[in-house]
PDB file of N, CA and C in Angstrom:
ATOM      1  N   UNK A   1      35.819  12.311 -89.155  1.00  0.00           N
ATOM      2  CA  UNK A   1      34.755  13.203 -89.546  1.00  0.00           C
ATOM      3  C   UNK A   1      35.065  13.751 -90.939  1.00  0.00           C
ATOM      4  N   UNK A   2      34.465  13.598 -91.915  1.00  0.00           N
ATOM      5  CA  UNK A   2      34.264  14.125 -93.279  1.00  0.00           C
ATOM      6  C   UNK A   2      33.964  15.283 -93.668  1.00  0.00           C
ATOM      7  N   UNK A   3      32.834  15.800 -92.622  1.00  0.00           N
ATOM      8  CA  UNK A   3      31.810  16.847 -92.829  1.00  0.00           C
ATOM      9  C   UNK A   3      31.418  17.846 -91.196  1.00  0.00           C
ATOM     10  N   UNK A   4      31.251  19.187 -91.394  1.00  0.00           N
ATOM     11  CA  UNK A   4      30.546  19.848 -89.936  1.00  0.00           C
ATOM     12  C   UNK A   4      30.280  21.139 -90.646  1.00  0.00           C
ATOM     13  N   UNK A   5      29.444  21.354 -90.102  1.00  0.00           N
ATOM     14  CA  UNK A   5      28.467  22.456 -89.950  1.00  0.00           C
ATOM     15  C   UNK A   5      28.055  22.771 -88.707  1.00  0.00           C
ATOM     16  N   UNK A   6      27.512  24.189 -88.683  1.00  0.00           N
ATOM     17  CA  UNK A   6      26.682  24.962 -87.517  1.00  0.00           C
ATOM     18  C   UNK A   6      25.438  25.127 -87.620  1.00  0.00           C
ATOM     19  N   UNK A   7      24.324  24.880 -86.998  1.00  0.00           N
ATOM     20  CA  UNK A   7      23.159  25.554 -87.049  1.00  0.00           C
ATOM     21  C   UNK A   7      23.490  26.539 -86.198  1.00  0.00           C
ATOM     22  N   UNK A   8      21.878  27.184 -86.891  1.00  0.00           N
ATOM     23  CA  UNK A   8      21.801  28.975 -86.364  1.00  0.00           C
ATOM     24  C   UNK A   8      22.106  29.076 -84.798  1.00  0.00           C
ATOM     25  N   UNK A   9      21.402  27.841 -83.723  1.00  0.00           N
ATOM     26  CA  UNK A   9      21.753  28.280 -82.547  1.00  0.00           C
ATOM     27  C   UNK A   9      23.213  27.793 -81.983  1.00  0.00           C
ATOM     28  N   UNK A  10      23.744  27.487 -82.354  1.00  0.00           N
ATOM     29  CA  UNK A  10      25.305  27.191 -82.508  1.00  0.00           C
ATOM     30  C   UNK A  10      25.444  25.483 -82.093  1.00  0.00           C
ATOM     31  N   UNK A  11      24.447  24.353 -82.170  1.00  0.00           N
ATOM     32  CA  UNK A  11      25.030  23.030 -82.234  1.00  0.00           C
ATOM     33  C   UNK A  11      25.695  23.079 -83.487  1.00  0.00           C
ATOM     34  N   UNK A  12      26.617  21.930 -83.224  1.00  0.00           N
ATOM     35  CA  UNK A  12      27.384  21.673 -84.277  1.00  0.00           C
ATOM     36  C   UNK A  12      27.269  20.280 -84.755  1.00  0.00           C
ATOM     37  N   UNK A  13      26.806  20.007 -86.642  1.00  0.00           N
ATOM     38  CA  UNK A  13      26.390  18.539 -87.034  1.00  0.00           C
ATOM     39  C   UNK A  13      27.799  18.077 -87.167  1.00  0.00           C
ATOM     40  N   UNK A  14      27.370  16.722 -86.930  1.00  0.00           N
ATOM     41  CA  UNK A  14      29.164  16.511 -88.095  1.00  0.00           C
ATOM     42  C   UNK A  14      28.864  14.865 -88.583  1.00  0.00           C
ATOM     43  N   UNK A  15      29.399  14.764 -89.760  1.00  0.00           N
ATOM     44  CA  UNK A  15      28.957  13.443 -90.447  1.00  0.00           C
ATOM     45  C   UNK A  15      30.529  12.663 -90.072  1.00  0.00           C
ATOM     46  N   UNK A  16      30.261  11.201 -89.684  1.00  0.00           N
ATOM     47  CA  UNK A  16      31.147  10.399 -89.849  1.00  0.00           C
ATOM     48  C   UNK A  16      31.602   9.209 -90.455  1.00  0.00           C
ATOM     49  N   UNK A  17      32.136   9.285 -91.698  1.00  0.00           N
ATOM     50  CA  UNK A  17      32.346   8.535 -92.524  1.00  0.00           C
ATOM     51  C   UNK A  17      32.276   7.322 -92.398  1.00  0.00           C
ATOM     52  N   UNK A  18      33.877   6.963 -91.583  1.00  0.00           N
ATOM     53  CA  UNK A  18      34.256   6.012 -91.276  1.00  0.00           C
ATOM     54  C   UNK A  18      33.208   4.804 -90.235  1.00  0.00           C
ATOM     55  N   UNK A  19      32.102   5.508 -89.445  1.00  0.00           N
ATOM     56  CA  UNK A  19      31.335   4.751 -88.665  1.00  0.00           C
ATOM     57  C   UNK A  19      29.990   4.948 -89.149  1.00  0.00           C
ATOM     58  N   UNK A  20      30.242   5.891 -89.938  1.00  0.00           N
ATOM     59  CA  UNK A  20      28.336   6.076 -90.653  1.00  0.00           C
ATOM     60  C   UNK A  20      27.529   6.583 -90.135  1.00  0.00           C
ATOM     61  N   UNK A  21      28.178   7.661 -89.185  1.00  0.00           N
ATOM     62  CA  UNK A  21      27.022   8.088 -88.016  1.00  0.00           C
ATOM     63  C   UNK A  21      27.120   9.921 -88.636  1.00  0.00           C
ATOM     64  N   UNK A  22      25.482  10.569 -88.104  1.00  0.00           N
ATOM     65  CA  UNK A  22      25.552  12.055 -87.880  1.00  0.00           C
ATOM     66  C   UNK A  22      25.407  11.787 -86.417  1.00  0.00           C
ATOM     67  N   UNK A  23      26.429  12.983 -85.856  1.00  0.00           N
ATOM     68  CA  UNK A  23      25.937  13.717 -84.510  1.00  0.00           C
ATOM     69  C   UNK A  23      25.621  14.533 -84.113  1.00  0.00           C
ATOM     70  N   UNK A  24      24.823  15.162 -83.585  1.00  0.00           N
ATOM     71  CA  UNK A  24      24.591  16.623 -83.231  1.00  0.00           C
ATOM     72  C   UNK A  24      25.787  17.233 -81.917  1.00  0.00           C
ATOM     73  N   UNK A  25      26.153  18.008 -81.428  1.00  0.00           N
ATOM     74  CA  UNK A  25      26.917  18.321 -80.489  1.00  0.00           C
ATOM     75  C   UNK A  25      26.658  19.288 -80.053  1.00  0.00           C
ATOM     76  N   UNK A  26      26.812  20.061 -78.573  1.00  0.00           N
ATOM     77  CA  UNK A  26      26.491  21.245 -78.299  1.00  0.00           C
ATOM     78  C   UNK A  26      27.641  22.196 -78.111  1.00  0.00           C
ATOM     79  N   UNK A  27      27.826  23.213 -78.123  1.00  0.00           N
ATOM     80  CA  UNK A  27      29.028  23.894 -77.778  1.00  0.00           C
ATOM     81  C   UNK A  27      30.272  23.592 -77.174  1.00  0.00           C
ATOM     82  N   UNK A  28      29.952  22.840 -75.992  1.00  0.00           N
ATOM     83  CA  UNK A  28      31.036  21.919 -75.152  1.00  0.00           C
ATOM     84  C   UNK A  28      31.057  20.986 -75.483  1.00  0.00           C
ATOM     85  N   UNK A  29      30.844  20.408 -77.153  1.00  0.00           N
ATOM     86  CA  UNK A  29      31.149  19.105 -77.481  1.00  0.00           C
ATOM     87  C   UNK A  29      30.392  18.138 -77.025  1.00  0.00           C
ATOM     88  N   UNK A  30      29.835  18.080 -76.192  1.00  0.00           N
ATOM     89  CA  UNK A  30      29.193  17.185 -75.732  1.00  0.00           C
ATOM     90  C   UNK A  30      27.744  16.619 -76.977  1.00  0.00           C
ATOM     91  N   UNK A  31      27.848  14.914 -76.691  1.00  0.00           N
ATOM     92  CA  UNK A  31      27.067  14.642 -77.936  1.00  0.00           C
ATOM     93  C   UNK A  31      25.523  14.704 -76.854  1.00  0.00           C
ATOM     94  N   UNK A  32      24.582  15.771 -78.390  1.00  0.00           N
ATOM     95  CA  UNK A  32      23.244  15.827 -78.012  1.00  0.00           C
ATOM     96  C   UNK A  32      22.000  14.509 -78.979  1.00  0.00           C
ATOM     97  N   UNK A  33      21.525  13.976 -78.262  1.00  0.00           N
ATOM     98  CA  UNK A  33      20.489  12.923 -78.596  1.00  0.00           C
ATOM     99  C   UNK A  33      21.350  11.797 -79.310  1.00  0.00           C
ATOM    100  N   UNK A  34      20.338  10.850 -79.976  1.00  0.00           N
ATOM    101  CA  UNK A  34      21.626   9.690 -80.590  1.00  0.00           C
ATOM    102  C   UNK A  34      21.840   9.646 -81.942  1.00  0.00           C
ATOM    103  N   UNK A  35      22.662   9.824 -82.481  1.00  0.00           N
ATOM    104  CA  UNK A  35      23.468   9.250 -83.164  1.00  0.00           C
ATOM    105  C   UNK A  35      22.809   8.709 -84.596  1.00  0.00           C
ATOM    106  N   UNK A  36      22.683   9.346 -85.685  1.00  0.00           N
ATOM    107  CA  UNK A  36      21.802   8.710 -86.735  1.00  0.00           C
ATOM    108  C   UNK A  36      22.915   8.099 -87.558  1.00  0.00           C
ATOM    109  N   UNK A  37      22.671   6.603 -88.084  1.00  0.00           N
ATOM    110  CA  UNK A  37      23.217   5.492 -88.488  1.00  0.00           C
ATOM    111  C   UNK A  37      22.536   5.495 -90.134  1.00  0.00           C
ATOM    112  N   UNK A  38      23.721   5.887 -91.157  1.00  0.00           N
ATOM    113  CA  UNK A  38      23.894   5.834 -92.110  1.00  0.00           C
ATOM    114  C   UNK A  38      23.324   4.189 -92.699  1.00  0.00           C
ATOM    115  N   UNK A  39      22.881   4.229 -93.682  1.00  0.00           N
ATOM    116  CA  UNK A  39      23.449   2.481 -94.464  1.00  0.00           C
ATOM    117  C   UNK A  39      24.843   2.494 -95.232  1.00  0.00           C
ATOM    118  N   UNK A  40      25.155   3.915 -96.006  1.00  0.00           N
ATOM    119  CA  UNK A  40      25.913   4.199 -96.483  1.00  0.00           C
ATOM    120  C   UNK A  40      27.226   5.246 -96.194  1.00  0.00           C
ATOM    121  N   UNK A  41      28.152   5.777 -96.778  1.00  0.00           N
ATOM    122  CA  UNK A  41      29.118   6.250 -95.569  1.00  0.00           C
ATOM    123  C   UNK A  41      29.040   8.086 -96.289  1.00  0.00           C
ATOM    124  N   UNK A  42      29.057   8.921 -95.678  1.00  0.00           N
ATOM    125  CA  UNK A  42      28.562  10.195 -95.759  1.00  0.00           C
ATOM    126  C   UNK A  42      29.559  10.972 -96.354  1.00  0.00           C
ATOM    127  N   UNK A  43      29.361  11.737 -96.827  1.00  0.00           N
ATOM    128  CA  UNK A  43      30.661  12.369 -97.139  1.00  0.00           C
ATOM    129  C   UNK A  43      30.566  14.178 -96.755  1.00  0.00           C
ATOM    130  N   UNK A  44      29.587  14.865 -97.267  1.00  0.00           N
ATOM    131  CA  UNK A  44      29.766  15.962 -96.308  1.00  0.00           C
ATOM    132  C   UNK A  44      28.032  16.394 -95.579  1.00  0.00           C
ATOM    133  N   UNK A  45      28.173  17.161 -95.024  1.00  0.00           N
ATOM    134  CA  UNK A  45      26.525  17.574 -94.451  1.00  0.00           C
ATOM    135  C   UNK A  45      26.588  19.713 -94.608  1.00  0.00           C
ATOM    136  N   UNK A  46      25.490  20.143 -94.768  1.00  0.00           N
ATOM    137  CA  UNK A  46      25.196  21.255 -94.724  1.00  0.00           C
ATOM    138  C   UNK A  46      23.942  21.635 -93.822  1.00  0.00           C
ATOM    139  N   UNK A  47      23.699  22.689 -93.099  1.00  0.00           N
ATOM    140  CA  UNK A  47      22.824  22.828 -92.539  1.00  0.00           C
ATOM    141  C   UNK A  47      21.751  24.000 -93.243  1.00  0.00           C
ATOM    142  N   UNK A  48      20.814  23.223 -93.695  1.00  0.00           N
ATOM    143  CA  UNK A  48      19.965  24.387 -94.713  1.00  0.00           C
ATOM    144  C   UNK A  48      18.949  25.292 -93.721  1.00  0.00           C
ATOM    145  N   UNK A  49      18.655  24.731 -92.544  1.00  0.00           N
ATOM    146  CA  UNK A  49      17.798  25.623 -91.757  1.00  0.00           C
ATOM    147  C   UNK A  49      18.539  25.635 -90.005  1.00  0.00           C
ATOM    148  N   UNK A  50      17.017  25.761 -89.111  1.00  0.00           N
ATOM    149  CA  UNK A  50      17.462  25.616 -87.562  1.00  0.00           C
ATOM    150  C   UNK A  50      16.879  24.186 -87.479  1.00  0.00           C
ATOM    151  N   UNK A  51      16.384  23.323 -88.780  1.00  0.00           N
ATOM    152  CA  UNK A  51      15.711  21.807 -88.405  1.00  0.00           C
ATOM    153  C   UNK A  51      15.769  21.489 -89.459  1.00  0.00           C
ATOM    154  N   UNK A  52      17.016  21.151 -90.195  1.00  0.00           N
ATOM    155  CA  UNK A  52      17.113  20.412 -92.123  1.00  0.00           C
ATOM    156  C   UNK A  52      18.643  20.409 -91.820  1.00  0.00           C
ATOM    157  N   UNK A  53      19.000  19.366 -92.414  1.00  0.00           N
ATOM    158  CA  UNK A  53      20.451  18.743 -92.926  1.00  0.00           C
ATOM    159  C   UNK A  53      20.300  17.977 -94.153  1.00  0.00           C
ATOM    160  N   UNK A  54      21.387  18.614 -95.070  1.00  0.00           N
ATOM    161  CA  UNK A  54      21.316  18.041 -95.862  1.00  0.00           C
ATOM    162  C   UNK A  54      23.274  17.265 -96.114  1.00  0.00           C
ATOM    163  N   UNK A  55      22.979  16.012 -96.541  1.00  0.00           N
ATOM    164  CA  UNK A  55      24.135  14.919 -96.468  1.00  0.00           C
ATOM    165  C   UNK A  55      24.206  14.238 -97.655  1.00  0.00           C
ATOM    166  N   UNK A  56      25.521  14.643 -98.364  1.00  0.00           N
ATOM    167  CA  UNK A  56      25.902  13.896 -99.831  1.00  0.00           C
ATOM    168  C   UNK A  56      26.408  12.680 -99.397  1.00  0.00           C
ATOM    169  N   UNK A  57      25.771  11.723-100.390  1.00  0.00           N
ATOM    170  CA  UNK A  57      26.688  10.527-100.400  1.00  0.00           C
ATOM    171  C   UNK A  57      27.213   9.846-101.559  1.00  0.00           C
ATOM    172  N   UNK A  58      27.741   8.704-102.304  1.00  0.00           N
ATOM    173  CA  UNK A  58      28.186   8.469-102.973  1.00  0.00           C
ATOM    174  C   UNK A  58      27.098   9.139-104.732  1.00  0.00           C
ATOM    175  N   UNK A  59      25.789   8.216-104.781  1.00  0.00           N
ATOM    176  CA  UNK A  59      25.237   9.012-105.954  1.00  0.00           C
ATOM    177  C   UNK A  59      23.957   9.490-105.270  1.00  0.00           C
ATOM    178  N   UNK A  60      24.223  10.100-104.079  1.00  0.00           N
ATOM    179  CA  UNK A  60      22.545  10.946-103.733  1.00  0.00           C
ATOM    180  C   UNK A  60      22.981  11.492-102.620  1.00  0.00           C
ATOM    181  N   UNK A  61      22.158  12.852-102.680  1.00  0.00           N
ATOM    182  CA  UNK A  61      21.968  13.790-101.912  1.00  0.00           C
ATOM    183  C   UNK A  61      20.046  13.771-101.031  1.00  0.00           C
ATOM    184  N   UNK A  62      20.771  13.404 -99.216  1.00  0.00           N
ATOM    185  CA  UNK A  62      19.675  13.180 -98.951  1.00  0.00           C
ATOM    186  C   UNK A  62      19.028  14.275 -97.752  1.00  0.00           C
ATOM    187  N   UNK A  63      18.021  14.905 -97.383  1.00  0.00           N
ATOM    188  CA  UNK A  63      17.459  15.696 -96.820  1.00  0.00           C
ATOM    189  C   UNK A  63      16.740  14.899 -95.431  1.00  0.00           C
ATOM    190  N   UNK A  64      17.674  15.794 -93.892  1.00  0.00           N
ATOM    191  CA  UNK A  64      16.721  15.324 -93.020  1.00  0.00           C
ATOM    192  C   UNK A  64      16.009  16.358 -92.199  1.00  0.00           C
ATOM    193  N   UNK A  65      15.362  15.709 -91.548  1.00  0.00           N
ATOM    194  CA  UNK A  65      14.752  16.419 -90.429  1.00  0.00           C
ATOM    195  C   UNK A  65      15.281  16.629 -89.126  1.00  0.00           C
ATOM    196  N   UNK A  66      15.584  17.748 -88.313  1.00  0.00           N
ATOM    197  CA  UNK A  66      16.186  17.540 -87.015  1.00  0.00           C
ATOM    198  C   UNK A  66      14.961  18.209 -86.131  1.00  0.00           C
ATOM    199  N   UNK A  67      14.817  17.374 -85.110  1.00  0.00           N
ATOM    200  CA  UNK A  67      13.626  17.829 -83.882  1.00  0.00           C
ATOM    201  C   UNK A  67      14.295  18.832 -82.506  1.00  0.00           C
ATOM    202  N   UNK A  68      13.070  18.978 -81.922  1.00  0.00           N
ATOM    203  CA  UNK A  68      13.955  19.699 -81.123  1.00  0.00           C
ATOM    204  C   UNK A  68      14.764  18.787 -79.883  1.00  0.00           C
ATOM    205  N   UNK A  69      14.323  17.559 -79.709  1.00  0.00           N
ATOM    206  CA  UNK A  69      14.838  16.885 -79.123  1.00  0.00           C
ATOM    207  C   UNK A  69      16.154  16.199 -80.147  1.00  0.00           C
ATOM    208  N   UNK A  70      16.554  16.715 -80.819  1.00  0.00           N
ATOM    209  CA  UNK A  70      17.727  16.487 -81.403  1.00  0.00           C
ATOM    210  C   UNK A  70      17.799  15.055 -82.171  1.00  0.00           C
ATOM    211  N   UNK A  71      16.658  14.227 -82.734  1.00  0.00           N
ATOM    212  CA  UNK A  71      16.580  13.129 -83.366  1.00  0.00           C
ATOM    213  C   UNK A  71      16.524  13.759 -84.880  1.00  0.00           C
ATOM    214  N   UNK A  72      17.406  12.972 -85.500  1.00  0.00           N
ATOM    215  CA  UNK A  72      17.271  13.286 -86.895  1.00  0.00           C
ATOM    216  C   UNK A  72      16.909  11.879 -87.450  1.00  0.00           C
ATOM    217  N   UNK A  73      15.978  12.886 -88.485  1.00  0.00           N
ATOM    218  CA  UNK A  73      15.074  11.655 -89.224  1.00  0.00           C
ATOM    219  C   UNK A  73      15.013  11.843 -91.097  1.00  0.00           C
ATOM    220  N   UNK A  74      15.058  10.847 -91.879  1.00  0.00           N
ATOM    221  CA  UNK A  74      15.448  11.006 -93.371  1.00  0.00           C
ATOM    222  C   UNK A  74      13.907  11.691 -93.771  1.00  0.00           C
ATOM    223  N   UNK A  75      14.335  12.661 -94.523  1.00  0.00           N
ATOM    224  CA  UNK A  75      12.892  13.219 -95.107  1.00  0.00           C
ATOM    225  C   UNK A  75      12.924  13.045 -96.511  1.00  0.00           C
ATOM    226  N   UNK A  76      13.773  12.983 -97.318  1.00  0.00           N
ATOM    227  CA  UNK A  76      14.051  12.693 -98.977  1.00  0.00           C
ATOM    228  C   UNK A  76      15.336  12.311 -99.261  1.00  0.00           C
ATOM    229  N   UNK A  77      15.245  11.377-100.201  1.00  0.00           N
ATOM    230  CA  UNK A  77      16.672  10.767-100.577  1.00  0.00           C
ATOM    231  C   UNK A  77      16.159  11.150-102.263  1.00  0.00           C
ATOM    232  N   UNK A  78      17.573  11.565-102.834  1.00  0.00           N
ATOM    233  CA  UNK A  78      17.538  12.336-104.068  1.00  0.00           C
ATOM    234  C   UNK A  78      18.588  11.346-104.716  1.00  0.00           C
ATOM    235  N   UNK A  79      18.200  10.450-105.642  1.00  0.00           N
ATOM    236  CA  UNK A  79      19.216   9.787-106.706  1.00  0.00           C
ATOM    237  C   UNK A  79      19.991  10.811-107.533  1.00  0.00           C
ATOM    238  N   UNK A  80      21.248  10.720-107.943  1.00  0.00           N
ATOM    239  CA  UNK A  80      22.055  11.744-108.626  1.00  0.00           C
ATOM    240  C   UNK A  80      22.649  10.331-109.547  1.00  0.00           C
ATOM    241  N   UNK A  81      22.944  11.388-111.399  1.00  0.00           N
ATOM    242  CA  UNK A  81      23.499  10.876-111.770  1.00  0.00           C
ATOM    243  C   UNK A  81      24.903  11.393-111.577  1.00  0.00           C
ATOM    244  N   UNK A  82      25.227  11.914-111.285  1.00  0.00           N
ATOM    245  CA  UNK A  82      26.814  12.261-110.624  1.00  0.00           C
ATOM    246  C   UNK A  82      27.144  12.527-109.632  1.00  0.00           C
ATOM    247  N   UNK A  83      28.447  12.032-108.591  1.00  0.00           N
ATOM    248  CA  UNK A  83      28.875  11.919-107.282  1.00  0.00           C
ATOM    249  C   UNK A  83      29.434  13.290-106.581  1.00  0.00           C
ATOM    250  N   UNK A  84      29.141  13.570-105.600  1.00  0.00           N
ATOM    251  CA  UNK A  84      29.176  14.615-104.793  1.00  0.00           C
ATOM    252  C   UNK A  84      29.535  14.149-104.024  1.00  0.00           C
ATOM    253  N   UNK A  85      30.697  14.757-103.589  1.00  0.00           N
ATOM    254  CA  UNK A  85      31.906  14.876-102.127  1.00  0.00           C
ATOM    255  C   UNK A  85      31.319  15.929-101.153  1.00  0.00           C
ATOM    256  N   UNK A  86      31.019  16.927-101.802  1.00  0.00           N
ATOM    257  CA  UNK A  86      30.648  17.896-100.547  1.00  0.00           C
ATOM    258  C   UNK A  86      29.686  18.523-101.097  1.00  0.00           C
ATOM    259  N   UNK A  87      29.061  19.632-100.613  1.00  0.00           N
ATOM    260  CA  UNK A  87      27.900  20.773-100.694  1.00  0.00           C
ATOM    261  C   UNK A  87      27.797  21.549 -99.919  1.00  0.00           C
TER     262      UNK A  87
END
């Protein structure tokens, strides 16, 4: 894991590099809904609301959507001319 954050109601995101996945988790760890599959490998995530993640990657910073059924979905991908590790 590269990256974790909290949303407001206390799941916890966490980006995984090495397999390219976000997960959502609930308090007891336990993984909630599935598993969103990178093309590229993540490097950190922030949680900007109670339904937005935002996830740096090599030259872009991209914005998703999280439902309440816990599917996260890409809402904007932002080209950068310079690389970001975290945010």
């Amino acid at each position: 894991m590269t990256g974790l954050d909290f949303l407001p109601d206390g799941r916890l995101v966490a980006v995984d590099n090495k397999n390219k996945k976000c997960i959502i988790l609930d308090e007891r760890l336990q993984r909630l809904g599935t598993p969103y599959k990178f093309k590229a490998h993540p490097h950190s995530v922030v949680c900007v609301s109670h339904d937005a993640l935002c996830v740096t990657f090599g030259g872009s910073v991209c914005l998703f959507s999280l439902s309440t059924e816990n599917t996260i979905r890409l809402a904007r991908e932002m080209i950068t001319t310079s690389k970001f590790d975290s945010i």
